[in-house]
PDB file of N, CA and C in Angstrom:
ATOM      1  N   UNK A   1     -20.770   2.664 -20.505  1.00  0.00           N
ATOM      2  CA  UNK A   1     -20.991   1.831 -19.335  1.00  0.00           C
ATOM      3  C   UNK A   1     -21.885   2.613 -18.369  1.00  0.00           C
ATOM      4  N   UNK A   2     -23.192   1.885 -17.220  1.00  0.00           N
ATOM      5  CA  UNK A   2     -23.785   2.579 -16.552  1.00  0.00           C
ATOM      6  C   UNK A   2     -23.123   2.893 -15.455  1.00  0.00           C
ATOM      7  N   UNK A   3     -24.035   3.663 -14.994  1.00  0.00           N
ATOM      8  CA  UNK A   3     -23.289   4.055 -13.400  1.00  0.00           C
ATOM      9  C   UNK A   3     -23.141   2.890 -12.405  1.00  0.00           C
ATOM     10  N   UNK A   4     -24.141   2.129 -12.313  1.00  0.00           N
ATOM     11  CA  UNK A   4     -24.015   0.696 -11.650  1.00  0.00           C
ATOM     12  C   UNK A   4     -22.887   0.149 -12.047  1.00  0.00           C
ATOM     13  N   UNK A   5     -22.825  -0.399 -13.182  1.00  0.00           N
ATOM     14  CA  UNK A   5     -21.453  -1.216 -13.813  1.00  0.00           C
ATOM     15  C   UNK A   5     -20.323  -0.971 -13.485  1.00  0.00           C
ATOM     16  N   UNK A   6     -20.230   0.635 -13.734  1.00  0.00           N
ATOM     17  CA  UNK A   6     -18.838   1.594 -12.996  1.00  0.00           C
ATOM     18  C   UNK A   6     -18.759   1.217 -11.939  1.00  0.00           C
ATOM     19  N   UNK A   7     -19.591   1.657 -10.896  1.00  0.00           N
ATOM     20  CA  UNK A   7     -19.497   1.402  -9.307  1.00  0.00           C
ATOM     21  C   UNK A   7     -18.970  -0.136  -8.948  1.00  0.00           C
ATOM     22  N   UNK A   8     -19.944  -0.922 -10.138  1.00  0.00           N
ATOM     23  CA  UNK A   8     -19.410  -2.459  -9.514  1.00  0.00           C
ATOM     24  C   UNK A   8     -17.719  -2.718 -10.113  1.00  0.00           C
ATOM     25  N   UNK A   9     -17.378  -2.019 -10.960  1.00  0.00           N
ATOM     26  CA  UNK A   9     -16.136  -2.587 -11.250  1.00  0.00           C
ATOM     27  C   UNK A   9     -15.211  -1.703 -10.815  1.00  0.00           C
ATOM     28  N   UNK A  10     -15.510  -0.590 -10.099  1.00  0.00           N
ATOM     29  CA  UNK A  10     -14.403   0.204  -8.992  1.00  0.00           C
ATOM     30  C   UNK A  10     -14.437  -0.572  -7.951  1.00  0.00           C
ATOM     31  N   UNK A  11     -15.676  -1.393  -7.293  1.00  0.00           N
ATOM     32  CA  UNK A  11     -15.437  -1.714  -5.638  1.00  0.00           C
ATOM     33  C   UNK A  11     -14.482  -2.656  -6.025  1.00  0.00           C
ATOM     34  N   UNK A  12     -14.668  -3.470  -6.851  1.00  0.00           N
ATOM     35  CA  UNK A  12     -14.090  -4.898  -7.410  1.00  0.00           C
ATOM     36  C   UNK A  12     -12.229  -4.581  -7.687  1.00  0.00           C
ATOM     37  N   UNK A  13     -12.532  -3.358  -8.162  1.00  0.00           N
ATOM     38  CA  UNK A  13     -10.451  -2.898  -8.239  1.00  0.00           C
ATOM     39  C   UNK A  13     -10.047  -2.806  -6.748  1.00  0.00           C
ATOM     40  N   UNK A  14     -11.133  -2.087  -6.257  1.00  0.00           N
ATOM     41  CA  UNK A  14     -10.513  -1.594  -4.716  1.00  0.00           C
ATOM     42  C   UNK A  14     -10.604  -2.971  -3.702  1.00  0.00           C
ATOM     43  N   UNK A  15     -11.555  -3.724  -3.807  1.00  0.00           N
ATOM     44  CA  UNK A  15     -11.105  -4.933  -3.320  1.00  0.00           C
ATOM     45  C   UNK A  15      -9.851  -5.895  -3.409  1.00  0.00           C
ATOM     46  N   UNK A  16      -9.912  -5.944  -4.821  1.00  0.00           N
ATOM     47  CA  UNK A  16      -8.664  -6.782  -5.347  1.00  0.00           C
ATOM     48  C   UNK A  16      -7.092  -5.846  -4.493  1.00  0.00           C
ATOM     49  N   UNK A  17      -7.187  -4.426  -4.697  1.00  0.00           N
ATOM     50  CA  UNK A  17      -6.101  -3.365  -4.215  1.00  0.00           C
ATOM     51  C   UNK A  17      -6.211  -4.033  -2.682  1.00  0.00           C
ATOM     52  N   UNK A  18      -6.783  -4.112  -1.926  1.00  0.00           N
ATOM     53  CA  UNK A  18      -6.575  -4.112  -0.464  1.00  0.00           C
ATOM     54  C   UNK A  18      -6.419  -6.038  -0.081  1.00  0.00           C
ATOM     55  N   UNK A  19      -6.918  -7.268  -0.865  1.00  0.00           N
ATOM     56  CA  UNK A  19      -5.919  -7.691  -1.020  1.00  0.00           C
ATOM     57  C   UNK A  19      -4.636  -8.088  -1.283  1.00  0.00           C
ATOM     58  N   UNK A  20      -4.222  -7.422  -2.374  1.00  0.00           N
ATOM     59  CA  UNK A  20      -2.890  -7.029  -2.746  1.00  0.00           C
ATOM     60  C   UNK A  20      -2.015  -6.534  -1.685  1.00  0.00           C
ATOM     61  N   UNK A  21      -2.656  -5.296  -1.152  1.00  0.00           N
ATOM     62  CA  UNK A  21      -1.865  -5.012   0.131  1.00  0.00           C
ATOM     63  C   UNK A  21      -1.493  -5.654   1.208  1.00  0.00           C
ATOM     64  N   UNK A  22      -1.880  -6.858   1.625  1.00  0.00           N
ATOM     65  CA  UNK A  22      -1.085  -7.912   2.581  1.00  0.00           C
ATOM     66  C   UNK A  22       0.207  -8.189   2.552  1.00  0.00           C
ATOM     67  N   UNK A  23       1.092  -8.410   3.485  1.00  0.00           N
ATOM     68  CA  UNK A  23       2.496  -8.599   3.502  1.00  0.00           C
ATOM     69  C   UNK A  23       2.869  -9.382   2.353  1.00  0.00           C
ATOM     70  N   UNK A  24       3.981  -9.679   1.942  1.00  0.00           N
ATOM     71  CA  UNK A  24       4.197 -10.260   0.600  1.00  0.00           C
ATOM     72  C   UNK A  24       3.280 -10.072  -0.470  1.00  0.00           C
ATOM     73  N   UNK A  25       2.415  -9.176  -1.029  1.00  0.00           N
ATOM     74  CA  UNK A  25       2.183  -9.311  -1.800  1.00  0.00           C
ATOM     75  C   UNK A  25       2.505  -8.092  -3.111  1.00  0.00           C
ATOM     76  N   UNK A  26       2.054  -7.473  -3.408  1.00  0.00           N
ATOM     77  CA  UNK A  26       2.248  -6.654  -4.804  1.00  0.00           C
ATOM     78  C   UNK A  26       1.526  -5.476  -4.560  1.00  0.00           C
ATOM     79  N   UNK A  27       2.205  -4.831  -3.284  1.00  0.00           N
ATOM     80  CA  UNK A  27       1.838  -3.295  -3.030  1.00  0.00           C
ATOM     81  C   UNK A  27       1.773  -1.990  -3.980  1.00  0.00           C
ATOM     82  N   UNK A  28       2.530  -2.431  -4.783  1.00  0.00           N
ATOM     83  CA  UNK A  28       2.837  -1.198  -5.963  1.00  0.00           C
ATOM     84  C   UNK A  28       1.761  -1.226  -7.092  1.00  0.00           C
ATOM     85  N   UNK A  29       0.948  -2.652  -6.899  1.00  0.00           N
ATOM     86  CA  UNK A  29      -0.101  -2.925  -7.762  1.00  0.00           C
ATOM     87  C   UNK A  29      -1.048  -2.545  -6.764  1.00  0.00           C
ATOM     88  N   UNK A  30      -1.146  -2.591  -5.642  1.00  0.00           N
ATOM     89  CA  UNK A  30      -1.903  -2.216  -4.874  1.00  0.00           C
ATOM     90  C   UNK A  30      -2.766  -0.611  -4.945  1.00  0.00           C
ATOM     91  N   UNK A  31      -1.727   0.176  -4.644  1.00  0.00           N
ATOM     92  CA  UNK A  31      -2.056   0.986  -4.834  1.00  0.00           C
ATOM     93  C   UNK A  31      -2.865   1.570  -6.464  1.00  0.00           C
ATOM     94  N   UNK A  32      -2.241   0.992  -6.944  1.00  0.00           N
ATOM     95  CA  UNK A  32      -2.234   1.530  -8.484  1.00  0.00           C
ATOM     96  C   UNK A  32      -3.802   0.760  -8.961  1.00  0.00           C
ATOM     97  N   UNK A  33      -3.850  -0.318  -8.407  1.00  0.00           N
ATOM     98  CA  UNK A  33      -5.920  -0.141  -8.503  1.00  0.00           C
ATOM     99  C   UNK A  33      -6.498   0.233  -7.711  1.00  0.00           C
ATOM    100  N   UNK A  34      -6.272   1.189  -6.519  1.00  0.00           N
ATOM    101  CA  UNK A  34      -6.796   1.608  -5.652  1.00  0.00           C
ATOM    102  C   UNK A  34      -7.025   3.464  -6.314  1.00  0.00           C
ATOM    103  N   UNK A  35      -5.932   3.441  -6.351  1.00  0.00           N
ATOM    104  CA  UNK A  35      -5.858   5.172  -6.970  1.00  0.00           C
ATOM    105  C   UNK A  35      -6.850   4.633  -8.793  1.00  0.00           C
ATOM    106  N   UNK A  36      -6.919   3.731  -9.453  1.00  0.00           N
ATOM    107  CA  UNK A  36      -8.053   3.542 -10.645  1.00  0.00           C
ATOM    108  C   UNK A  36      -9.307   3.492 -10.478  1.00  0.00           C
ATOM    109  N   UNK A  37      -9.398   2.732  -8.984  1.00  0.00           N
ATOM    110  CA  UNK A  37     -10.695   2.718  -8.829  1.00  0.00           C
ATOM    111  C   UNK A  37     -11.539   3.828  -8.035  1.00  0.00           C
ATOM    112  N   UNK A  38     -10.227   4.973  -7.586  1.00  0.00           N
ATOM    113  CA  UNK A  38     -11.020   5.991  -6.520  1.00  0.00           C
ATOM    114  C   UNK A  38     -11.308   7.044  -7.976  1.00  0.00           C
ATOM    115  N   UNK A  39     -10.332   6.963  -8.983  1.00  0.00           N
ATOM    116  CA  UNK A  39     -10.747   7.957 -10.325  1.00  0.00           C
ATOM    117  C   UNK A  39     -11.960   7.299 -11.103  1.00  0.00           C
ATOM    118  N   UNK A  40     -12.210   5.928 -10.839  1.00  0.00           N
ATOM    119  CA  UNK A  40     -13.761   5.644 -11.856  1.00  0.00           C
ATOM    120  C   UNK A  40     -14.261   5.763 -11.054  1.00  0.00           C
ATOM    121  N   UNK A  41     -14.714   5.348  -9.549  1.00  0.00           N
ATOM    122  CA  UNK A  41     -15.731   5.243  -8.914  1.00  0.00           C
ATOM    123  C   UNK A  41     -17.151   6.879  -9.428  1.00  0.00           C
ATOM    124  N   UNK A  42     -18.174   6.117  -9.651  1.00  0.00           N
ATOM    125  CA  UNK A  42     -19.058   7.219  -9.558  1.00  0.00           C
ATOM    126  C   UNK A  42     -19.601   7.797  -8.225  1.00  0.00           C
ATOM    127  N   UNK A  43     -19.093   6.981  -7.210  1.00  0.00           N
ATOM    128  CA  UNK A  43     -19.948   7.323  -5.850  1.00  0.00           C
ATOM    129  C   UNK A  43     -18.900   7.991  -5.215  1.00  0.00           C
ATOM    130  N   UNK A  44     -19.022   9.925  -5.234  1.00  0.00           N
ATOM    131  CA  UNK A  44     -17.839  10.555  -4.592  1.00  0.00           C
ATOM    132  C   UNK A  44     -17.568   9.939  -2.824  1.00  0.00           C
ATOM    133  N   UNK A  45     -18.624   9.468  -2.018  1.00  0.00           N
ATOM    134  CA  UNK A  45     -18.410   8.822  -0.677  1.00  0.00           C
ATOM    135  C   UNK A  45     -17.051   7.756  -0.956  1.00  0.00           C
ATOM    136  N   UNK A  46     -17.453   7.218  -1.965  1.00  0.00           N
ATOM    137  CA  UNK A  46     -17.026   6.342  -1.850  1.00  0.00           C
ATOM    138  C   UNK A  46     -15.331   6.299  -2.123  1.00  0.00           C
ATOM    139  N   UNK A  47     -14.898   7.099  -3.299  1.00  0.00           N
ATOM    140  CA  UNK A  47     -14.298   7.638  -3.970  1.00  0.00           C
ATOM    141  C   UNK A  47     -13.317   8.457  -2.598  1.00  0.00           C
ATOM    142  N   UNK A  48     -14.147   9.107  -1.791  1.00  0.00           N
ATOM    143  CA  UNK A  48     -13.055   9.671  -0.356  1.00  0.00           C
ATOM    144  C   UNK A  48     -12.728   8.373   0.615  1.00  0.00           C
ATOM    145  N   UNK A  49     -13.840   7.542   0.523  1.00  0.00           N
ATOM    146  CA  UNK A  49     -13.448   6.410   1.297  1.00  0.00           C
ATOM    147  C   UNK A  49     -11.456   5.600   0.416  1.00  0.00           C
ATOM    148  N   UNK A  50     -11.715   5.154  -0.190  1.00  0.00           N
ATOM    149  CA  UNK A  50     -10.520   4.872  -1.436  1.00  0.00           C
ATOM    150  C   UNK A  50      -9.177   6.139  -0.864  1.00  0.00           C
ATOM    151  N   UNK A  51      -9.526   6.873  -1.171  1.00  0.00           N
ATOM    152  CA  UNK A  51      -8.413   8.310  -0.916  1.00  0.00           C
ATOM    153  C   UNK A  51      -7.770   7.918   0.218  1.00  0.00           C
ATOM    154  N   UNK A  52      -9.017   7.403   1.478  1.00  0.00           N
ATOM    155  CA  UNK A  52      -8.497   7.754   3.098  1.00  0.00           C
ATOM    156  C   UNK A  52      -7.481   6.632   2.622  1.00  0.00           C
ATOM    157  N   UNK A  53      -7.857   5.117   2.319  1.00  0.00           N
ATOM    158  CA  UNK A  53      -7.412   3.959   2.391  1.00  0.00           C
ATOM    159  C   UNK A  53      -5.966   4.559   2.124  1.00  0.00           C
ATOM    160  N   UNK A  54      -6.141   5.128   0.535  1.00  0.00           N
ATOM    161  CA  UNK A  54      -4.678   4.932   0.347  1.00  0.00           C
ATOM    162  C   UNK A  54      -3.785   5.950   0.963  1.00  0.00           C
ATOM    163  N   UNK A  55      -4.079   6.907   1.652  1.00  0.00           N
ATOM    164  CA  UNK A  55      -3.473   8.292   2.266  1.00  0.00           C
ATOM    165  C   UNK A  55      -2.728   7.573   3.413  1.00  0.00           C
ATOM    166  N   UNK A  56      -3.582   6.328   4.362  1.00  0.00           N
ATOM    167  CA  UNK A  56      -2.865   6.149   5.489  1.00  0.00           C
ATOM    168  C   UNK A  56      -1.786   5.028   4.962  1.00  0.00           C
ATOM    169  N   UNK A  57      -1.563   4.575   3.781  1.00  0.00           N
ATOM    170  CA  UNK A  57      -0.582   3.363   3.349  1.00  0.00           C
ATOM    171  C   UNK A  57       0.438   4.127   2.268  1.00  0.00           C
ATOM    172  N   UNK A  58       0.393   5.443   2.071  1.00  0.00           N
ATOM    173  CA  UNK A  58       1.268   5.974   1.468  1.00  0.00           C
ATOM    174  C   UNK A  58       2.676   6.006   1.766  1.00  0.00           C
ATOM    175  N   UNK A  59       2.513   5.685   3.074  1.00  0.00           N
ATOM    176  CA  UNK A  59       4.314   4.941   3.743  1.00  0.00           C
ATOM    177  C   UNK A  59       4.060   4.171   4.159  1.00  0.00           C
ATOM    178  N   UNK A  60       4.780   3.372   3.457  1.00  0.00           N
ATOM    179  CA  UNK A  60       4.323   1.908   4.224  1.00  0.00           C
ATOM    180  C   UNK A  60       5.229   1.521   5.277  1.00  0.00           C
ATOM    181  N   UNK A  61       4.686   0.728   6.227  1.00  0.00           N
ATOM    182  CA  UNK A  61       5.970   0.434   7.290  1.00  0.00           C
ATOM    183  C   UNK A  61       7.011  -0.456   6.775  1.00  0.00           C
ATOM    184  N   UNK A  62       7.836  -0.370   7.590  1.00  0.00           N
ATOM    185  CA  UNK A  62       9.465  -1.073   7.017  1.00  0.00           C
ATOM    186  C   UNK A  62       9.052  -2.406   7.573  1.00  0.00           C
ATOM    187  N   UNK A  63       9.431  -3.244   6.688  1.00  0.00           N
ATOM    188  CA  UNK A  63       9.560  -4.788   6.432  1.00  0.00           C
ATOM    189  C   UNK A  63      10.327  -5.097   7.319  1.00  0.00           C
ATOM    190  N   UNK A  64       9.675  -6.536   8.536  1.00  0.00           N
ATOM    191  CA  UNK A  64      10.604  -7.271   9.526  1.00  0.00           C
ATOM    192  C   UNK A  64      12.051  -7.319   8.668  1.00  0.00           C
ATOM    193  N   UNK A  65      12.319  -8.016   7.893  1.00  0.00           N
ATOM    194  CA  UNK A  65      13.709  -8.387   6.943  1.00  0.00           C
ATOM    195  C   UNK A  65      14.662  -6.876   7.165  1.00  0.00           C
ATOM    196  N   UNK A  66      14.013  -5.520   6.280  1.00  0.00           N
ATOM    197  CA  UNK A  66      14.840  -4.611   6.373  1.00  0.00           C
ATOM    198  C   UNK A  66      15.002  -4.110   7.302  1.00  0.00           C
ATOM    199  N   UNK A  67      14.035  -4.136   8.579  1.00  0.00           N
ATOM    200  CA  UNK A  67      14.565  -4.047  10.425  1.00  0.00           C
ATOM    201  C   UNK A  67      15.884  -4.562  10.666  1.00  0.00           C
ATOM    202  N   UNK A  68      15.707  -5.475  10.331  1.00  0.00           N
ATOM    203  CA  UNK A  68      16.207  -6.392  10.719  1.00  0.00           C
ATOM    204  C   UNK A  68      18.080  -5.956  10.154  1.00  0.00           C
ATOM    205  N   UNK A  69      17.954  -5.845   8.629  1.00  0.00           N
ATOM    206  CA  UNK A  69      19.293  -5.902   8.146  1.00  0.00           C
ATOM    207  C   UNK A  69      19.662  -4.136   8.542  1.00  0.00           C
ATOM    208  N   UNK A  70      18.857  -3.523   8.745  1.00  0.00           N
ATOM    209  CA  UNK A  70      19.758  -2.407   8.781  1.00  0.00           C
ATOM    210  C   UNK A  70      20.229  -2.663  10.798  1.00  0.00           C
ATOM    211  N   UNK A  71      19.357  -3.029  11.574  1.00  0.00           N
ATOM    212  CA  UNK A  71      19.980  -3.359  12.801  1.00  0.00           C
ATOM    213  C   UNK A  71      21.040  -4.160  12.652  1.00  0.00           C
ATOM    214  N   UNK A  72      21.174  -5.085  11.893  1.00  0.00           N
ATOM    215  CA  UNK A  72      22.723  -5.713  11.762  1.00  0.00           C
ATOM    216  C   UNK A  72      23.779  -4.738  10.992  1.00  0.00           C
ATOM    217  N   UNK A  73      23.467  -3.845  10.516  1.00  0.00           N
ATOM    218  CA  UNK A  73      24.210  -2.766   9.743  1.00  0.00           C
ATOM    219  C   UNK A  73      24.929  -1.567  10.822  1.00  0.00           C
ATOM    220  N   UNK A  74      23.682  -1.513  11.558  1.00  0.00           N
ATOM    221  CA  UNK A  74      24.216  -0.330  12.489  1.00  0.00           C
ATOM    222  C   UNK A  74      25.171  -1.240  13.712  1.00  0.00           C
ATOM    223  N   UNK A  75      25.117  -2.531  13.919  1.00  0.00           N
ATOM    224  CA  UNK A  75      25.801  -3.007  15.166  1.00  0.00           C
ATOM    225  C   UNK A  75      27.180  -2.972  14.227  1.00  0.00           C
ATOM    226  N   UNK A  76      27.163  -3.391  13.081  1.00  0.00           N
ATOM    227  CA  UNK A  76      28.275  -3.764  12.184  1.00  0.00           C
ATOM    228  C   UNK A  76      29.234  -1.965  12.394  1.00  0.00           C
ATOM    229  N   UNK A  77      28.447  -1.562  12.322  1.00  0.00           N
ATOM    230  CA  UNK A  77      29.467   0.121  12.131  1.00  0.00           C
ATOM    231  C   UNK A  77      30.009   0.255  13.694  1.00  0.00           C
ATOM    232  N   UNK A  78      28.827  -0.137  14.745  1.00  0.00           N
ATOM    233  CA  UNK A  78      29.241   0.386  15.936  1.00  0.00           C
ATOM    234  C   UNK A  78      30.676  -0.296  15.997  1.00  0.00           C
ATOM    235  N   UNK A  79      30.606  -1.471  16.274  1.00  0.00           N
ATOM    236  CA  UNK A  79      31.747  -2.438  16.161  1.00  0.00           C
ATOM    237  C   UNK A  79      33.009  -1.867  15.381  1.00  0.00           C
ATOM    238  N   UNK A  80      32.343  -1.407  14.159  1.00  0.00           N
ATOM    239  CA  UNK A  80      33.657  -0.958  13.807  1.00  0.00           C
ATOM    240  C   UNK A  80      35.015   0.350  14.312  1.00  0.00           C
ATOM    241  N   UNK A  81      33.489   1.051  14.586  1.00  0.00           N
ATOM    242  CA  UNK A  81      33.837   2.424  15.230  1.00  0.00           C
ATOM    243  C   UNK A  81      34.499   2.165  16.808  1.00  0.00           C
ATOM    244  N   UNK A  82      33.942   1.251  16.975  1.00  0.00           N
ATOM    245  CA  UNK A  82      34.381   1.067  19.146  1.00  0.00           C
ATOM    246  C   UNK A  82      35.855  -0.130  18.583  1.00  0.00           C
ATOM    247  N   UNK A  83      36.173  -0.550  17.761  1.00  0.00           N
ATOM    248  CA  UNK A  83      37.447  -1.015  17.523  1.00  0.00           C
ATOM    249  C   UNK A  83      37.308  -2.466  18.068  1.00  0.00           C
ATOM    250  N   UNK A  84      36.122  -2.954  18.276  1.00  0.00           N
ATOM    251  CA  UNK A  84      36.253  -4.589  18.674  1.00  0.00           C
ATOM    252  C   UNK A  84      35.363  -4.933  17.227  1.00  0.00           C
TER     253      UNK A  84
END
């Protein structure tokens, strides 16, 4: 495959990866064509660009839902602990 071809079918993983990454969707796939396409990319710029992406989403923030249930978790203990 040429170097063009490569390049076009890394941006094309890393695109597809950073849709993926939107709320509800399939983060674990996300990453996982993001980290494929920063190892084919032929363009090392580009290739650190990919890295940064995925370096700052390597923790991802906690989900409204699991906010949510562990704040009902911790009122649930307080409650239990303060005896009402």
């Amino acid at each position: 495959m040429d170097r063009e071809a490569q390049a076009a079918i890394a941006d094309l993983q890393f695109v597809i990866a950073r849709i993926l990454w939107a709320p509800h969707c399939d983060r674990e796939r996300a990453m996982l064509l993001a980290e494929l396409a920063g190892q084919r990319h032929p363009d090392p710029v580009r290739r650190v660009a990919i890295a940064q992406w995925m370096a700052v989403r390597q923790t991802p923030p906690l989900d409204e839902l699991v906010v949510e249930v562990l704040r009902e978790e911790l009122a649930a203990q307080s409650r239990d602990t303060n005896g009402t």
